[in-house]
N, C-alpha and C. Protein backbone atom coordinates (compact mmCIF):
# COMPACT_ATOMS: atom_id res chain seq x y z
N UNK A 1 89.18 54.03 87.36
CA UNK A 1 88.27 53.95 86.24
C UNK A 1 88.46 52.59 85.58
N UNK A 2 87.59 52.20 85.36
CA UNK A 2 87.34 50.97 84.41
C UNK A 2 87.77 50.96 82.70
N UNK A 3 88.63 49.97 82.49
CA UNK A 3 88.80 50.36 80.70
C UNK A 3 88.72 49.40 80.00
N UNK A 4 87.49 49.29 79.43
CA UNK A 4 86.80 48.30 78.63
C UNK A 4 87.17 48.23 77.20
N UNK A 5 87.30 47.28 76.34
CA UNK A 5 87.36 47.49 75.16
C UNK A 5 86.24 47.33 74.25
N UNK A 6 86.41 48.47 73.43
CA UNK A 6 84.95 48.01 72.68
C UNK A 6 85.88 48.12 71.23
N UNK A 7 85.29 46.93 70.71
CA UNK A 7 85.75 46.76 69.42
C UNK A 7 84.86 47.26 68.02
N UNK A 8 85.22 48.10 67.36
CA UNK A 8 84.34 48.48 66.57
C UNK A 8 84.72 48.20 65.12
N UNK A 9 83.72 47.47 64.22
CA UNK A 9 84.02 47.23 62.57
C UNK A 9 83.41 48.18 61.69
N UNK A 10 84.04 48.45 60.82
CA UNK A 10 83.75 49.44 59.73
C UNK A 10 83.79 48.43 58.38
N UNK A 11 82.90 48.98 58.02
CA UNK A 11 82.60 48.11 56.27
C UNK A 11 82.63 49.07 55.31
N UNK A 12 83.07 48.72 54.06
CA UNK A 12 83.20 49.47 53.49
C UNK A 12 83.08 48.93 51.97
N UNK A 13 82.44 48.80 51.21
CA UNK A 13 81.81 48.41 49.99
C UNK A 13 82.42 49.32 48.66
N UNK A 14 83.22 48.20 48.12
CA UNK A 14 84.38 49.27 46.65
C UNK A 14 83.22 48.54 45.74
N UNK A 15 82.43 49.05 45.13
CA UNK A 15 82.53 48.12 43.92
C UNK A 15 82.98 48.15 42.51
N UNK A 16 83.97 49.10 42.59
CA UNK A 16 85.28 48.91 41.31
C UNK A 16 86.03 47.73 41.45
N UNK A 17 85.95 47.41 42.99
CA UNK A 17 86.81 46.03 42.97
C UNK A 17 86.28 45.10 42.95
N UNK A 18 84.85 45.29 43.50
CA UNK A 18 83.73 43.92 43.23
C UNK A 18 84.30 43.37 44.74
N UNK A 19 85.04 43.97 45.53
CA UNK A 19 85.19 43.32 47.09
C UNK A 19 85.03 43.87 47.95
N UNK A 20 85.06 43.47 49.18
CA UNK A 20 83.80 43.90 50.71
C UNK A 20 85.67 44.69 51.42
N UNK A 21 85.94 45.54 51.73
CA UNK A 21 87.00 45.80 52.51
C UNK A 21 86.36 45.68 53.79
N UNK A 22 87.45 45.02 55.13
CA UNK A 22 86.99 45.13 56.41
C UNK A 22 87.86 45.27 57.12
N UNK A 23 87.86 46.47 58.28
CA UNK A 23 88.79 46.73 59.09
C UNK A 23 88.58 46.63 60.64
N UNK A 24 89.05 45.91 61.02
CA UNK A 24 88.42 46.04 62.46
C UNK A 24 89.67 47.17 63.53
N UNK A 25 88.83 47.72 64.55
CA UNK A 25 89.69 48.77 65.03
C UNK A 25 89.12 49.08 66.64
N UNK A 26 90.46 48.66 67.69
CA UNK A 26 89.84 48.75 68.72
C UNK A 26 89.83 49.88 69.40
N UNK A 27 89.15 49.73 70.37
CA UNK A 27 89.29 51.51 71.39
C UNK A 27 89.11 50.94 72.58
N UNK A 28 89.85 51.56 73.27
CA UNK A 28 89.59 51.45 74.79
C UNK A 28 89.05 52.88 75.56
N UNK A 29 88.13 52.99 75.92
CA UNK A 29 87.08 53.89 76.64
C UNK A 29 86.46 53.27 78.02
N UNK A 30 86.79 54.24 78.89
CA UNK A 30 86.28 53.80 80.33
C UNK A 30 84.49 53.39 80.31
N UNK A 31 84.22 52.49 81.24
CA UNK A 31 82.76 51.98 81.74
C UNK A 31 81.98 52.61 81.21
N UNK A 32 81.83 54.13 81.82
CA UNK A 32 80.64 54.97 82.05
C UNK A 32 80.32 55.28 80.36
N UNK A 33 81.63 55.65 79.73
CA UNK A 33 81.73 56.46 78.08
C UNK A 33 81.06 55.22 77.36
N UNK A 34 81.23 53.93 77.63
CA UNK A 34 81.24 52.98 76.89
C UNK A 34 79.62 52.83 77.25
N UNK A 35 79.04 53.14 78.39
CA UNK A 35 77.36 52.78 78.86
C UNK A 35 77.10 53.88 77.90
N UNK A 36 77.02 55.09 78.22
CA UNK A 36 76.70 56.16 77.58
C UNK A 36 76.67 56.16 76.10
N UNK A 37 77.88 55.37 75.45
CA UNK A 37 77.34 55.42 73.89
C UNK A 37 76.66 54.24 73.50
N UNK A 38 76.46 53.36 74.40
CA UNK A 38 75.15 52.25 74.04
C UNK A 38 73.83 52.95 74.25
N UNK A 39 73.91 54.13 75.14
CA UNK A 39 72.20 54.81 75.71
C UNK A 39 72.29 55.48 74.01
N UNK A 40 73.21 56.16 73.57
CA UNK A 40 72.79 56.94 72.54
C UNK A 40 72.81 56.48 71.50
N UNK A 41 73.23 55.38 71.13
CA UNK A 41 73.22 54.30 70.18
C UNK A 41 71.41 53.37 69.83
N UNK A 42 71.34 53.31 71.13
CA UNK A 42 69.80 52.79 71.65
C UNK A 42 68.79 53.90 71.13
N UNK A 43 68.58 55.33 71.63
CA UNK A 43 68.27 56.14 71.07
C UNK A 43 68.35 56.31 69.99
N UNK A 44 68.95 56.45 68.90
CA UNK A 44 68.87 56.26 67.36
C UNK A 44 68.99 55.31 66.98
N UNK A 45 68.15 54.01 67.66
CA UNK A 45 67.94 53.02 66.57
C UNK A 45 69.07 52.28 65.88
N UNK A 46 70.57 52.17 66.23
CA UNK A 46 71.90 52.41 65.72
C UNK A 46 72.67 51.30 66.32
N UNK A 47 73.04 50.76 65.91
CA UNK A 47 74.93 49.67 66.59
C UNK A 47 75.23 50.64 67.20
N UNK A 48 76.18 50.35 67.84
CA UNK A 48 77.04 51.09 68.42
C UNK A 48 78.42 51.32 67.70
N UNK A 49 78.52 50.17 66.76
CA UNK A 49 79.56 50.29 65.93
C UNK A 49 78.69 51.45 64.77
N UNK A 50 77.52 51.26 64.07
CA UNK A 50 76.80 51.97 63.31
C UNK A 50 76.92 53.68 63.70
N UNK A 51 76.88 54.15 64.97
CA UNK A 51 77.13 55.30 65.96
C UNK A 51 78.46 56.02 65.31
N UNK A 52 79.61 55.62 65.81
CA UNK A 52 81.02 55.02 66.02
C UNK A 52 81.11 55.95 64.28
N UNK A 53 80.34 54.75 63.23
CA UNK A 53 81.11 55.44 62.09
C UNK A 53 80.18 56.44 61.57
N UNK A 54 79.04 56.73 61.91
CA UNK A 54 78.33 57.99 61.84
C UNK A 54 79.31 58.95 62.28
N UNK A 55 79.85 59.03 63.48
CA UNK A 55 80.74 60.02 63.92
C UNK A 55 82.20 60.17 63.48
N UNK A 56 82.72 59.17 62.43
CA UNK A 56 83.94 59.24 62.46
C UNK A 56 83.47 60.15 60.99
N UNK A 57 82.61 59.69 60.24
CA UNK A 57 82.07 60.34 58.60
C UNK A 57 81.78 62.19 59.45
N UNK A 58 81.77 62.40 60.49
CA UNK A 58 81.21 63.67 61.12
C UNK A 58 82.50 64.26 61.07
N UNK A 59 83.34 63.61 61.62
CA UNK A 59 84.64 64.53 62.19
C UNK A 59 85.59 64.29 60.46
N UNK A 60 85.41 63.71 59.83
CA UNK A 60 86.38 63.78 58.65
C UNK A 60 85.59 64.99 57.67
N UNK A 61 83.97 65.05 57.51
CA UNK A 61 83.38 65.88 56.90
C UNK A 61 84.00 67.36 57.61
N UNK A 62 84.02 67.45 59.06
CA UNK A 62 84.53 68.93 59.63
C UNK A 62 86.07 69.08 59.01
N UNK A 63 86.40 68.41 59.44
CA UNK A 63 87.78 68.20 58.53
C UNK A 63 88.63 69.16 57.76
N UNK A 64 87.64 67.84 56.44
CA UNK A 64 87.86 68.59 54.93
C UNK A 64 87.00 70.14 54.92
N UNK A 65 85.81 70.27 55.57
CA UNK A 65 85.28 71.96 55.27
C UNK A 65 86.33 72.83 55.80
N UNK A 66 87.30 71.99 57.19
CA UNK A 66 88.07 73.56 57.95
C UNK A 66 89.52 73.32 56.85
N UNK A 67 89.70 72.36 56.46
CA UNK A 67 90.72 72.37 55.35
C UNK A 67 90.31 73.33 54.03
N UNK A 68 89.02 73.26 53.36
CA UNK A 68 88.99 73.97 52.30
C UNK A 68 88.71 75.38 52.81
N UNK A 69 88.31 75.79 53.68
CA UNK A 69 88.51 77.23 54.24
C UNK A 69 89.99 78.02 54.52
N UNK A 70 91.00 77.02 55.03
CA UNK A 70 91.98 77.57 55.48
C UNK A 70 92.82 77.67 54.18
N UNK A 71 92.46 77.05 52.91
CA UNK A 71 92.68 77.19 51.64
C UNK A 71 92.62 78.45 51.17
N UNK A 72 90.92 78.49 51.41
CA UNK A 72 90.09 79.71 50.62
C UNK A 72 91.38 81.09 50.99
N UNK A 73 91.03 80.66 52.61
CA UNK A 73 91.42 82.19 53.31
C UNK A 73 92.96 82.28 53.01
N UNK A 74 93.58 81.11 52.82
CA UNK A 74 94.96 81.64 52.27
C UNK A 74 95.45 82.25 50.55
N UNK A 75 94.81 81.59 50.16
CA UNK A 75 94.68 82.14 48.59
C UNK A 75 93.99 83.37 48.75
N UNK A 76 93.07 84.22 49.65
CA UNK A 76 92.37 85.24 49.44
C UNK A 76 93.33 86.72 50.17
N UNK A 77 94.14 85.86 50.95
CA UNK A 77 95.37 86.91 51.92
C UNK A 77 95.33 87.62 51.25
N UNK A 78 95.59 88.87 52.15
CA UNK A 78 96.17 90.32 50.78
C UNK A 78 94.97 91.07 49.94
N UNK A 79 94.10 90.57 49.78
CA UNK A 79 93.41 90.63 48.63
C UNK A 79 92.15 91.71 48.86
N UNK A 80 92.20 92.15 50.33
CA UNK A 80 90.77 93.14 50.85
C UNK A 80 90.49 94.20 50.06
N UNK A 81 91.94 95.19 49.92
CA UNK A 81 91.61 96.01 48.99
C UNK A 81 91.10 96.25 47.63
N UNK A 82 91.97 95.03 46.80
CA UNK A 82 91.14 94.44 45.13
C UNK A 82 89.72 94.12 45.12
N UNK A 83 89.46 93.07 46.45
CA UNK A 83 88.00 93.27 46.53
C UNK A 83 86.97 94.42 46.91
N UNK A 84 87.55 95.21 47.40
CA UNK A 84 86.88 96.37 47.93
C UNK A 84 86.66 97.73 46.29
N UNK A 85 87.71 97.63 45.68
CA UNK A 85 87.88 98.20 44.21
C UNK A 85 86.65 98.12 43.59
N UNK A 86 86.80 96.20 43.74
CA UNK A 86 85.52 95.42 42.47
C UNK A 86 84.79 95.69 43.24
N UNK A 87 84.04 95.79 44.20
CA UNK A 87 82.52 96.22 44.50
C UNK A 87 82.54 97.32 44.39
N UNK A 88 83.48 98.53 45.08
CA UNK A 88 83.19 99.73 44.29
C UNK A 88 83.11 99.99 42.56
N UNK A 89 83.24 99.14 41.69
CA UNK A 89 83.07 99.37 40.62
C UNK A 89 81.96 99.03 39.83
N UNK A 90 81.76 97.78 40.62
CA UNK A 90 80.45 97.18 40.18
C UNK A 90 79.06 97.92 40.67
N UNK A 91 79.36 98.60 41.97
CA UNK A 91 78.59 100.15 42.48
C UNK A 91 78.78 100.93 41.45
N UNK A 92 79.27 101.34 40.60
CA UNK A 92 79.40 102.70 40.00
C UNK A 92 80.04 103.50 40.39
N UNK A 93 81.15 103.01 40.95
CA UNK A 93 81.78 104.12 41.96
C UNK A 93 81.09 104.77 42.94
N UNK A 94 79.70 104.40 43.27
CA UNK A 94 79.09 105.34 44.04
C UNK A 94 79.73 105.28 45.58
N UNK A 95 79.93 105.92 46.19
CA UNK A 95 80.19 105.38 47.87
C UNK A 95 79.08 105.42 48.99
N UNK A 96 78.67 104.70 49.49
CA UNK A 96 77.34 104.42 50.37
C UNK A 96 78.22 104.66 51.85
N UNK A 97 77.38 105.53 52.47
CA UNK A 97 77.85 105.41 54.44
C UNK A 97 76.75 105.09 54.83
């Protein structure tokens, strides 16, 4: 396999600081991966670096949602029956099958 480097820049605009931050960050990805995200890059109109941080903002957004879930669901441990109480109460006690 072929292992090309594609170098990709990320920009990033503070303006509390009134300055441009710039990071450059390389990857090495074989031929074919590296053709393939220029076809889909081409397809949306996009850099390939533009691509690149569309997807990195993708995988940090999944992230933080599977982080604040594994939150939720740990603070909620234990807790089936209390919730099961409060809807029966807020029912009227009635019980539905």
């Amino acid at each position: 396999m072929n292992i090309e480097r594609l170098v990709i820049e990320f920009h990033c605009d503070i303006p509390a600081l009134a300055a441009r931050l710039h990071i450059c960050n390389h990857f090495q990805v074989g031929s074919e991966k590296r053709e393939r995200l220029k076809q889909v890059a081409k397809s949306r109109n996009v850099s390939v670096n533009k691509l690149i941080d569309e997807m990195a903002t993708l995988a940090i957004t999944e992230h933080d949602a599977e982080t604040r879930f594994r939150i939720r669901a740990e603070r909620g441990r234990g807790g089936a029956e209390r919730g099961l109480r409060l809807l029966r109460k807020a029912a009227g006690g009635v019980r539905r099958s």
